[in-house]
PDB file of N, CA and C in Angstrom:
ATOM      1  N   UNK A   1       0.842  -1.182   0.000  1.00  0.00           N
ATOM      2  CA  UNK A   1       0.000   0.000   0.000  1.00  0.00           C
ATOM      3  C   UNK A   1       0.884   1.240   0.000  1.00  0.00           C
ATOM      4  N   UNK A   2       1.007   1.855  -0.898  1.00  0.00           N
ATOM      5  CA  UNK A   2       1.722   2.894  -1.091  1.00  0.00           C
ATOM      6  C   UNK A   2       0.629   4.298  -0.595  1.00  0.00           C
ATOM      7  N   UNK A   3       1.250   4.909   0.814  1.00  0.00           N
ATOM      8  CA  UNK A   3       0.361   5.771   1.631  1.00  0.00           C
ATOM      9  C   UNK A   3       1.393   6.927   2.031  1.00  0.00           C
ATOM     10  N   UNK A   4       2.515   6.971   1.505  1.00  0.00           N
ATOM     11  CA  UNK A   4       3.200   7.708   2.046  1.00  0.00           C
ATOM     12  C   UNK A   4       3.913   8.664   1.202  1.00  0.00           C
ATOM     13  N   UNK A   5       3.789  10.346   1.533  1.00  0.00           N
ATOM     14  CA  UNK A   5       4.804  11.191   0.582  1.00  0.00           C
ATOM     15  C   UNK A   5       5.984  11.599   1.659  1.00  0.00           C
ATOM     16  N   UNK A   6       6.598  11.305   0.988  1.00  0.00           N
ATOM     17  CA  UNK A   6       8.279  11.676   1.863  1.00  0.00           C
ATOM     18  C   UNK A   6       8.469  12.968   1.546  1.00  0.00           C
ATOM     19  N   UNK A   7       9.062  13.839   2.135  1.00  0.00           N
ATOM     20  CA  UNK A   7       9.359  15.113   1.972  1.00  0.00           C
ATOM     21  C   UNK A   7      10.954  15.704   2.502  1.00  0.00           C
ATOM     22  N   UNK A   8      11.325  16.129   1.277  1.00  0.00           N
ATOM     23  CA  UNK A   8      12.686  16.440   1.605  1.00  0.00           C
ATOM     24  C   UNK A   8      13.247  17.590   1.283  1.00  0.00           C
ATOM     25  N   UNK A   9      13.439  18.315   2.008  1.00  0.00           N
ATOM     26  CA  UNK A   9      13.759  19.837   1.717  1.00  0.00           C
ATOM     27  C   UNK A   9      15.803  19.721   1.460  1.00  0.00           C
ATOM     28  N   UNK A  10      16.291  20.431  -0.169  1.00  0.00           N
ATOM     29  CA  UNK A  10      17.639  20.187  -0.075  1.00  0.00           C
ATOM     30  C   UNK A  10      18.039  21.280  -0.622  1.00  0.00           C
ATOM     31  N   UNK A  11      19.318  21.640  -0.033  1.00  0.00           N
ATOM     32  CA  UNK A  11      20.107  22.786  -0.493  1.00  0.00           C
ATOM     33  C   UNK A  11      21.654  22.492  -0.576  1.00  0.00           C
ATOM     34  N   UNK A  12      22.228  22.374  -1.705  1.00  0.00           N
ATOM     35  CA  UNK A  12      23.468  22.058  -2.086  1.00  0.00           C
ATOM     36  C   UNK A  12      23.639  20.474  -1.122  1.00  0.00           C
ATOM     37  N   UNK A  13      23.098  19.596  -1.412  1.00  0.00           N
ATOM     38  CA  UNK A  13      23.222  18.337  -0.346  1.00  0.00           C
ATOM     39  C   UNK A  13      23.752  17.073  -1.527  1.00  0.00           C
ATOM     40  N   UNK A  14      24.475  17.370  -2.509  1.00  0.00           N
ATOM     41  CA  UNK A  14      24.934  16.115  -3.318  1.00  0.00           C
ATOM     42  C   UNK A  14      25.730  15.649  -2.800  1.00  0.00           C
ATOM     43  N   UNK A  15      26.453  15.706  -1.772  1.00  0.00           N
ATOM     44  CA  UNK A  15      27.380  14.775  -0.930  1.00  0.00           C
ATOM     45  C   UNK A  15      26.456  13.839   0.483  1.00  0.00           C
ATOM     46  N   UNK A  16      25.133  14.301  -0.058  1.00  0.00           N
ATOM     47  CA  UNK A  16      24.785  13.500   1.488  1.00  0.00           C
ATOM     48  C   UNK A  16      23.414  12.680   0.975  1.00  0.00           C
ATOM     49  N   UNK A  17      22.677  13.077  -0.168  1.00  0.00           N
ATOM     50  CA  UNK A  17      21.455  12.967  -0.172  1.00  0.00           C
ATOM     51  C   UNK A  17      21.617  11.688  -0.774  1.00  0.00           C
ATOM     52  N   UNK A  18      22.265  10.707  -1.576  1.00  0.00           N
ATOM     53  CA  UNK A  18      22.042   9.257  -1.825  1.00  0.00           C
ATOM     54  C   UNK A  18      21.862   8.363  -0.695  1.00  0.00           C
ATOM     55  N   UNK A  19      22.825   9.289   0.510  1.00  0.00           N
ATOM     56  CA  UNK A  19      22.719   8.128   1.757  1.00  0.00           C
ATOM     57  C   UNK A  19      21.387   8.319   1.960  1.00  0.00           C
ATOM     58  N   UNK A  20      20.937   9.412   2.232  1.00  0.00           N
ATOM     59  CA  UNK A  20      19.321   9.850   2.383  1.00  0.00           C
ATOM     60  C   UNK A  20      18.917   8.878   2.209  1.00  0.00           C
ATOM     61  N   UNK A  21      18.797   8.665   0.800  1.00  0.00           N
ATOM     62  CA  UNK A  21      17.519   8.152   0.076  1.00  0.00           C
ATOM     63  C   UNK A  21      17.928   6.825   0.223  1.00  0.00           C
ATOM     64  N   UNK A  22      18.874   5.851   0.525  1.00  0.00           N
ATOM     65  CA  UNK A  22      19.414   4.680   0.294  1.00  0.00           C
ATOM     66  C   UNK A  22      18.523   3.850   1.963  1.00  0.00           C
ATOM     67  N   UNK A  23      18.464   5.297   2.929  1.00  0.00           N
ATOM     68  CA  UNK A  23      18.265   4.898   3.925  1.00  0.00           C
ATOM     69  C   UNK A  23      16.955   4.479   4.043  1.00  0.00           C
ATOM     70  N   UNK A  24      15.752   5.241   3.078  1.00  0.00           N
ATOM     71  CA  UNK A  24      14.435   4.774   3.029  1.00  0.00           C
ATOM     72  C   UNK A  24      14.242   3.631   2.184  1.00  0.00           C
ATOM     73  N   UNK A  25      15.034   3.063   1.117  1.00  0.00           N
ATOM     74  CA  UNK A  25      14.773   2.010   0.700  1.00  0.00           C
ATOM     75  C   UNK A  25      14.266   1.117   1.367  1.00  0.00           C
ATOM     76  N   UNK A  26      13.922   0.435   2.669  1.00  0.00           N
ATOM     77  CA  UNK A  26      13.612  -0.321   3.174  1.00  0.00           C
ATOM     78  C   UNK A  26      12.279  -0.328   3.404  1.00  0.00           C
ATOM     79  N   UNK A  27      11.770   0.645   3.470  1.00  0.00           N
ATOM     80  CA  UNK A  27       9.930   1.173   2.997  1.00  0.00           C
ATOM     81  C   UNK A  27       9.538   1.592   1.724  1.00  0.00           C
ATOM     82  N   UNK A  28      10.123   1.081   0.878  1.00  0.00           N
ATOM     83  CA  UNK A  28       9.705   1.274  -0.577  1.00  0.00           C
ATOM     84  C   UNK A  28       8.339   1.064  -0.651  1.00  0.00           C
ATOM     85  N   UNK A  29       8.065  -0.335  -0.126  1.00  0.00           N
ATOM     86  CA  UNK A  29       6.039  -0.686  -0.466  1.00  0.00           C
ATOM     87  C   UNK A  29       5.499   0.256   0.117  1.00  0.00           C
ATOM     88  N   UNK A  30       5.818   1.371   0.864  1.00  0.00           N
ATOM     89  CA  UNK A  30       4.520   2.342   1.195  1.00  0.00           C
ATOM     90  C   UNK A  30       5.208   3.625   0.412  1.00  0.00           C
ATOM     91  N   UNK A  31       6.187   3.701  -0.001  1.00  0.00           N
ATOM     92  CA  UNK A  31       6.573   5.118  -0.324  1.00  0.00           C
ATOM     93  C   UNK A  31       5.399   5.410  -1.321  1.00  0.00           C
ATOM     94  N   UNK A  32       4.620   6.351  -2.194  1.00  0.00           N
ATOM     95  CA  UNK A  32       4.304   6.643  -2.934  1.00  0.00           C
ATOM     96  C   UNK A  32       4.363   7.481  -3.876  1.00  0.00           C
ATOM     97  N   UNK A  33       5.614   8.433  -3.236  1.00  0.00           N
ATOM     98  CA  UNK A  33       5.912   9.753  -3.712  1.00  0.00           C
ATOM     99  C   UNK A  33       7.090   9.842  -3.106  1.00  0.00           C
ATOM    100  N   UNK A  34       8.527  10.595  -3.098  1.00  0.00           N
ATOM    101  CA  UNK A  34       9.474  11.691  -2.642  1.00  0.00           C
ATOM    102  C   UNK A  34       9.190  12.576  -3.419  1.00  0.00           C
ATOM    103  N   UNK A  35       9.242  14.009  -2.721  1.00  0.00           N
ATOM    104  CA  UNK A  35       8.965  15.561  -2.931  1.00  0.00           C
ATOM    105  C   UNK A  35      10.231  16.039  -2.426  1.00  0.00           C
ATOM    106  N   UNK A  36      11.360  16.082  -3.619  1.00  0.00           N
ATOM    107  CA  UNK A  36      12.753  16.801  -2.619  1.00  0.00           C
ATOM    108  C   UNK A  36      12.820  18.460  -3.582  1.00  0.00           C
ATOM    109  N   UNK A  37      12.766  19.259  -2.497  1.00  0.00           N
ATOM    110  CA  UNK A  37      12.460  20.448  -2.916  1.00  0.00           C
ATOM    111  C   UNK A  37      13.914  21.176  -3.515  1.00  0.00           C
ATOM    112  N   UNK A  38      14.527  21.370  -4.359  1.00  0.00           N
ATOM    113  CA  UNK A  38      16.308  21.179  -4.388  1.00  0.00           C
ATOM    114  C   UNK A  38      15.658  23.460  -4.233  1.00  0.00           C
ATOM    115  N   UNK A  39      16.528  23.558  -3.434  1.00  0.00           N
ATOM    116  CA  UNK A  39      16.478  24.892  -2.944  1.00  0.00           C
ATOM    117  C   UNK A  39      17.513  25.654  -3.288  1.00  0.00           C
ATOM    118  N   UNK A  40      17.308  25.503  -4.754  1.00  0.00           N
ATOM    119  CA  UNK A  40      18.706  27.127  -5.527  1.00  0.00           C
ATOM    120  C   UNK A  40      19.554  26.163  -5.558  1.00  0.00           C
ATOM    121  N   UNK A  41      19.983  25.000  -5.263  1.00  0.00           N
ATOM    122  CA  UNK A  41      21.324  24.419  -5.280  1.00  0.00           C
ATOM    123  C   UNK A  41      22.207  24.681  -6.322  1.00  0.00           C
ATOM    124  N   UNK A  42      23.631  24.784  -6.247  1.00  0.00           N
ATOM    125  CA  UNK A  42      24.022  25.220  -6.827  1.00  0.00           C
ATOM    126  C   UNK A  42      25.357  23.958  -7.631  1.00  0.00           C
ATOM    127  N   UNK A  43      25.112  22.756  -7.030  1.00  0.00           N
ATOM    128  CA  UNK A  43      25.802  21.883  -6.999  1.00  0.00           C
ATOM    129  C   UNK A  43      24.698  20.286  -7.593  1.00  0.00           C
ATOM    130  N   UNK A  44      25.218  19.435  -7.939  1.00  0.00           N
ATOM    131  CA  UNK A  44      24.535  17.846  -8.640  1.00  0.00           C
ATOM    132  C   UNK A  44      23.446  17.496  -7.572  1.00  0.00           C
ATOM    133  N   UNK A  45      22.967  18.592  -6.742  1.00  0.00           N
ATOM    134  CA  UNK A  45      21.994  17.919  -5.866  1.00  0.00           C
ATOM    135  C   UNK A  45      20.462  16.827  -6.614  1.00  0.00           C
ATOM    136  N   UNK A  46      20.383  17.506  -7.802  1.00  0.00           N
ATOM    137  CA  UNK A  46      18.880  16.751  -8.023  1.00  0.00           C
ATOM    138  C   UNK A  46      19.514  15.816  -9.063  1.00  0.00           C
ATOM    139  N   UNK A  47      20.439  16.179  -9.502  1.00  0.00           N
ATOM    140  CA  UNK A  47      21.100  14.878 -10.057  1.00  0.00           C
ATOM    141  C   UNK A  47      21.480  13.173  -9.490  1.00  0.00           C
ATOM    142  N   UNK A  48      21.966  13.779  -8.424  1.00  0.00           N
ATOM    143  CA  UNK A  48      22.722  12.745  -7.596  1.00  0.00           C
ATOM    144  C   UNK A  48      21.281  12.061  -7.087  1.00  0.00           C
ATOM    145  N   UNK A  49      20.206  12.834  -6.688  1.00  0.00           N
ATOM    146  CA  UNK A  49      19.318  11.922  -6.112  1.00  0.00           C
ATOM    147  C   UNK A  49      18.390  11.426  -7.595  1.00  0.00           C
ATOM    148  N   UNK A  50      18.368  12.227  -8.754  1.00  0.00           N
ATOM    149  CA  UNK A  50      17.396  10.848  -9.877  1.00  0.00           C
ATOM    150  C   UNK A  50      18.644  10.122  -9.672  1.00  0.00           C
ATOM    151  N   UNK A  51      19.655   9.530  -9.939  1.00  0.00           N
ATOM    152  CA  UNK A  51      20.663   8.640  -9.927  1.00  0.00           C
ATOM    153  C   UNK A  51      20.352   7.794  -8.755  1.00  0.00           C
ATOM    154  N   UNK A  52      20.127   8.161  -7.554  1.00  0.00           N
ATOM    155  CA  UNK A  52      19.831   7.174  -6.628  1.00  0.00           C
ATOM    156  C   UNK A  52      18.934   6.662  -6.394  1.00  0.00           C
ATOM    157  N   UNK A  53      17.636   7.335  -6.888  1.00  0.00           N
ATOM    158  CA  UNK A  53      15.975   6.760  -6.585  1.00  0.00           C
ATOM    159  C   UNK A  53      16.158   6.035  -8.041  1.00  0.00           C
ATOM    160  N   UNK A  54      16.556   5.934  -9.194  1.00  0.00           N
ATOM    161  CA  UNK A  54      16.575   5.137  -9.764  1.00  0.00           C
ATOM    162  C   UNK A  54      17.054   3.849  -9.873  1.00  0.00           C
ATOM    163  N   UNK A  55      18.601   3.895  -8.823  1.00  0.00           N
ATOM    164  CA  UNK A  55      18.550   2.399  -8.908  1.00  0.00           C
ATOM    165  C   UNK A  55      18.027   1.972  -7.544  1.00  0.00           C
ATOM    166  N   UNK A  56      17.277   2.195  -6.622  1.00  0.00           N
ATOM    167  CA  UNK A  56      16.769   2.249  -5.491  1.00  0.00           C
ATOM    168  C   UNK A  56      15.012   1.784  -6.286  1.00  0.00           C
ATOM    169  N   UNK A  57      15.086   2.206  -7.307  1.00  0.00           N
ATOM    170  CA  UNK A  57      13.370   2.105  -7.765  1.00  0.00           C
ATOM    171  C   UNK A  57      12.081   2.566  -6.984  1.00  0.00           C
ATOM    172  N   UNK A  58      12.648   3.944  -6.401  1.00  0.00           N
ATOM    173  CA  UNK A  58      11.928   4.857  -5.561  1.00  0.00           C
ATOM    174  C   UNK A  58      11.538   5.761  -6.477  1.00  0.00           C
ATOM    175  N   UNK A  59      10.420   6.561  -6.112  1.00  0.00           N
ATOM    176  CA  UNK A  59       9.410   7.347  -6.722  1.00  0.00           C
ATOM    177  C   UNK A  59       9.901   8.939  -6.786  1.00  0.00           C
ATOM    178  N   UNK A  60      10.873   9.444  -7.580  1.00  0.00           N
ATOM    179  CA  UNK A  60      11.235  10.880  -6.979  1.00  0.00           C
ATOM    180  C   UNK A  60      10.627  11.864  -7.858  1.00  0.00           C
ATOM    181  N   UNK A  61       9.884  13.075  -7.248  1.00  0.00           N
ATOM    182  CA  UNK A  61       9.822  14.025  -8.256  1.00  0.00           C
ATOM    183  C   UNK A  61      11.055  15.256  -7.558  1.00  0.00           C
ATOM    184  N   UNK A  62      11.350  16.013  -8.410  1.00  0.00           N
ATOM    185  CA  UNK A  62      12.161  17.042  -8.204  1.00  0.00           C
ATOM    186  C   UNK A  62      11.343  18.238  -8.548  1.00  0.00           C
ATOM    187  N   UNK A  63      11.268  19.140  -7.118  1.00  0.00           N
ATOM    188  CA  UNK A  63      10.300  20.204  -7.326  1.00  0.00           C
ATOM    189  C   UNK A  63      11.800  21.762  -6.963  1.00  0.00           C
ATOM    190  N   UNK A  64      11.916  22.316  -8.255  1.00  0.00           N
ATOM    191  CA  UNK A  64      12.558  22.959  -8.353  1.00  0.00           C
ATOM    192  C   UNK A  64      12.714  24.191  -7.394  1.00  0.00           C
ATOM    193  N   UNK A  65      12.995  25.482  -6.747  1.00  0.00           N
ATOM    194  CA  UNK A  65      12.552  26.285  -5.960  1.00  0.00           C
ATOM    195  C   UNK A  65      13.166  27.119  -5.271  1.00  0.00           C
ATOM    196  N   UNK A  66      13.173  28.441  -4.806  1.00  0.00           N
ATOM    197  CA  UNK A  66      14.163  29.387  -4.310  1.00  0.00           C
ATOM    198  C   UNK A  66      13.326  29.496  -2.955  1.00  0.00           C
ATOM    199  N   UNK A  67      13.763  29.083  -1.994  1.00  0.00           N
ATOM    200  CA  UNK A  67      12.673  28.953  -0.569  1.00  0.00           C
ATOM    201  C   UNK A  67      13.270  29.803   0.205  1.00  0.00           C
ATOM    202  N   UNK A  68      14.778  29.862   0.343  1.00  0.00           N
ATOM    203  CA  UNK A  68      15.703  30.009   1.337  1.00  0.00           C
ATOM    204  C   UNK A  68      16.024  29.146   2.599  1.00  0.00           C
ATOM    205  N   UNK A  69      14.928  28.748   3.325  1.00  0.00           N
ATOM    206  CA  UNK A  69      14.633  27.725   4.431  1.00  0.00           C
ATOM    207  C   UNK A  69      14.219  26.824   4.317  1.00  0.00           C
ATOM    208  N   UNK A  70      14.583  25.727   5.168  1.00  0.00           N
ATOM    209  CA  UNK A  70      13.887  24.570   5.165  1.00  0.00           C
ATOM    210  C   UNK A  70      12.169  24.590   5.313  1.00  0.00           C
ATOM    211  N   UNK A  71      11.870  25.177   5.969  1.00  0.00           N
ATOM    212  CA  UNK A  71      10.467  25.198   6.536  1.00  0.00           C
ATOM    213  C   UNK A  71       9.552  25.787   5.425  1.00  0.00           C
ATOM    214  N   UNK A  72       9.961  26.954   4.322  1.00  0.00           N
ATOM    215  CA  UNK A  72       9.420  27.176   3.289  1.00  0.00           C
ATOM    216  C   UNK A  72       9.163  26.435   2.111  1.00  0.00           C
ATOM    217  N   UNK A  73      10.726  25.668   2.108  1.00  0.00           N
ATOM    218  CA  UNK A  73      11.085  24.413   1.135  1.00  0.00           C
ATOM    219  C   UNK A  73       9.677  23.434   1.602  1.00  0.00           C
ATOM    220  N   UNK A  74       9.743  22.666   2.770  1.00  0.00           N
ATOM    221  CA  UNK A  74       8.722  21.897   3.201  1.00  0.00           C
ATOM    222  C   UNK A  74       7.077  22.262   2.912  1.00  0.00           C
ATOM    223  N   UNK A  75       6.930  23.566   2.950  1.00  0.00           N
ATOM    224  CA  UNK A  75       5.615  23.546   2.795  1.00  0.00           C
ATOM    225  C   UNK A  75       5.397  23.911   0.693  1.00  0.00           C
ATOM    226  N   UNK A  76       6.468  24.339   0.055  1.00  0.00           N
ATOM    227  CA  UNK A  76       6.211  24.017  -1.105  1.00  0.00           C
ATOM    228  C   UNK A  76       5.526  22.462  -1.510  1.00  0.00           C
ATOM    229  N   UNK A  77       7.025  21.572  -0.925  1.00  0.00           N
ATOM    230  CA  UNK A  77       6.280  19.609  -1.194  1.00  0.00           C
ATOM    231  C   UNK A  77       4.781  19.880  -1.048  1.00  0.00           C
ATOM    232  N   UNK A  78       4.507  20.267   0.497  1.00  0.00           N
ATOM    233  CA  UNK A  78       3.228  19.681   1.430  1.00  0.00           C
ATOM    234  C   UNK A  78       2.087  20.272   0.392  1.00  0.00           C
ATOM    235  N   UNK A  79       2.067  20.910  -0.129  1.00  0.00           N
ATOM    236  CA  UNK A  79       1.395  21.885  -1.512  1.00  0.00           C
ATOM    237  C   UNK A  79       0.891  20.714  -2.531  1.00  0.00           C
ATOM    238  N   UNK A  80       2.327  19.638  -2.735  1.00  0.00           N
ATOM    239  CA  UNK A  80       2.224  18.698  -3.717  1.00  0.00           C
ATOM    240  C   UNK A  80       1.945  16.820  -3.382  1.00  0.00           C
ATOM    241  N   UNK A  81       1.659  17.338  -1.895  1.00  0.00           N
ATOM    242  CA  UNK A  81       1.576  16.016  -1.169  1.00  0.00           C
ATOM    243  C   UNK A  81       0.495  15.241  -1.651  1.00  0.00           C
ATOM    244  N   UNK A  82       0.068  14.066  -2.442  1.00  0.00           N
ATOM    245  CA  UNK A  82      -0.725  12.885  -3.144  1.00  0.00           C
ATOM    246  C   UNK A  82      -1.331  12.024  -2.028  1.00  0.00           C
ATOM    247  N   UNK A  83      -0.461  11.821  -0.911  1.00  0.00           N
ATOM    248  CA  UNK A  83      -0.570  10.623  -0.005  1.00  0.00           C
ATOM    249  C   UNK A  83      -0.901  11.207   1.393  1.00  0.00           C
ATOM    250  N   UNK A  84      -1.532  10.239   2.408  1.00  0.00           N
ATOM    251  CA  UNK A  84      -2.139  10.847   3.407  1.00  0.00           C
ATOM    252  C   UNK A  84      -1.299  10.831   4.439  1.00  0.00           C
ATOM    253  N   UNK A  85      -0.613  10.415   4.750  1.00  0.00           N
ATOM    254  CA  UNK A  85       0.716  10.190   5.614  1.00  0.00           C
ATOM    255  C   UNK A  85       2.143  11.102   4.876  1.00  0.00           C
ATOM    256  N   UNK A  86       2.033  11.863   5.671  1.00  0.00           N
ATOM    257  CA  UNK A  86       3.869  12.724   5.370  1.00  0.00           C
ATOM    258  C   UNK A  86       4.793  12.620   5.775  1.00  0.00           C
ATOM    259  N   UNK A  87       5.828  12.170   5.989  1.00  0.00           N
ATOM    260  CA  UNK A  87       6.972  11.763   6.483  1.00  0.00           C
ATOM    261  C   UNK A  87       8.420  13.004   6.314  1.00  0.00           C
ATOM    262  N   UNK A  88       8.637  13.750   6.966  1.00  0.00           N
ATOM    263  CA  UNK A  88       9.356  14.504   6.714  1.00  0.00           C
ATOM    264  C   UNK A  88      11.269  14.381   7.134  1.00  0.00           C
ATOM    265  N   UNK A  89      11.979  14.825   6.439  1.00  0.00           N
ATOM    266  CA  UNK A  89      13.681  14.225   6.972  1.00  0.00           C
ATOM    267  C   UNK A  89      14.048  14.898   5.612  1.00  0.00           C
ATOM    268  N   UNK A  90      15.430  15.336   6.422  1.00  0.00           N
ATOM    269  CA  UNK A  90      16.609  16.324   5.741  1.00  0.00           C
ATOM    270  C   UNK A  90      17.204  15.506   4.981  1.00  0.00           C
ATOM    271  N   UNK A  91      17.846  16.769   3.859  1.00  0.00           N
ATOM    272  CA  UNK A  91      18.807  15.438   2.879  1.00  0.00           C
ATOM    273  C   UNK A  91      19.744  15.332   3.525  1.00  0.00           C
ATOM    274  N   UNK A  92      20.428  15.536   4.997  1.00  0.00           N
ATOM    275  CA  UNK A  92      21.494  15.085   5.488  1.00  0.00           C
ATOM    276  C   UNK A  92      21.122  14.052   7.061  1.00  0.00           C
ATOM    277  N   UNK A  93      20.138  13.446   6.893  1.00  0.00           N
ATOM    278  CA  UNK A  93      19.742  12.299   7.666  1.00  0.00           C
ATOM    279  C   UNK A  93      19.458  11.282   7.108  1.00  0.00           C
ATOM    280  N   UNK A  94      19.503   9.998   8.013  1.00  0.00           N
ATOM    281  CA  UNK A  94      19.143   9.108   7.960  1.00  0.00           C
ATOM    282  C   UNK A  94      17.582   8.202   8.696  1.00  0.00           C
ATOM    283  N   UNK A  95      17.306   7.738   8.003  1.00  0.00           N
ATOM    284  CA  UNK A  95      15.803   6.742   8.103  1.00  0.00           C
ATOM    285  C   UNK A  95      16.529   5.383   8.998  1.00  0.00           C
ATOM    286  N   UNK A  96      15.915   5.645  10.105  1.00  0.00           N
ATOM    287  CA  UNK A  96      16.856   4.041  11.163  1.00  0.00           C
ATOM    288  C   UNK A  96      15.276   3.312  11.289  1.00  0.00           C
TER     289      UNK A  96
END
């Protein structure tokens, strides 16, 4: 049952965000969506993560965006949220 939009607010995070996403692989059957908001980055951030949700076979959209903050970044996704459950985490954390 795919019930869940992940939400990920990122700003210049191509050195951290595959671990990110490598870390939710383990809930793939509910993911239904990632919403990673890449915030002005100025670096392979939305690159590095289609590269990783693809071989991960996770659901990513890349929602482009000048937020400045995390908390602005976040409520852009929540705007685009599909699924009834939101799950929110930085591109420099991990899913334990």
């Amino acid at each position: 049952m795919r019930a869940v939009s992940i939400v990920i607010p990122a700003h210049n995070a191509a050195a951290t965000i595959a671990t990110t996403l490598a870390s939710l692989s383990s809930e793939a059957e509910v993911i239904g969506q990632i919403l990673l908001i890449d915030d002005a980055s100025t670096d392979d951030t939305a690159d590095v993560a289609r590269q990783a949700t693809a071989q991960l076979s996770l659901p990513l959209r890349v929602l482009p965006a000048v937020c400045g903050d995390a908390g602005a970044a976040r409520n852009v996704a929540l705007a685009q949220a599909l699924h009834p459950w939101v799950y929110l985490i930085d591109a420099d954390d991990l899913h334990l």
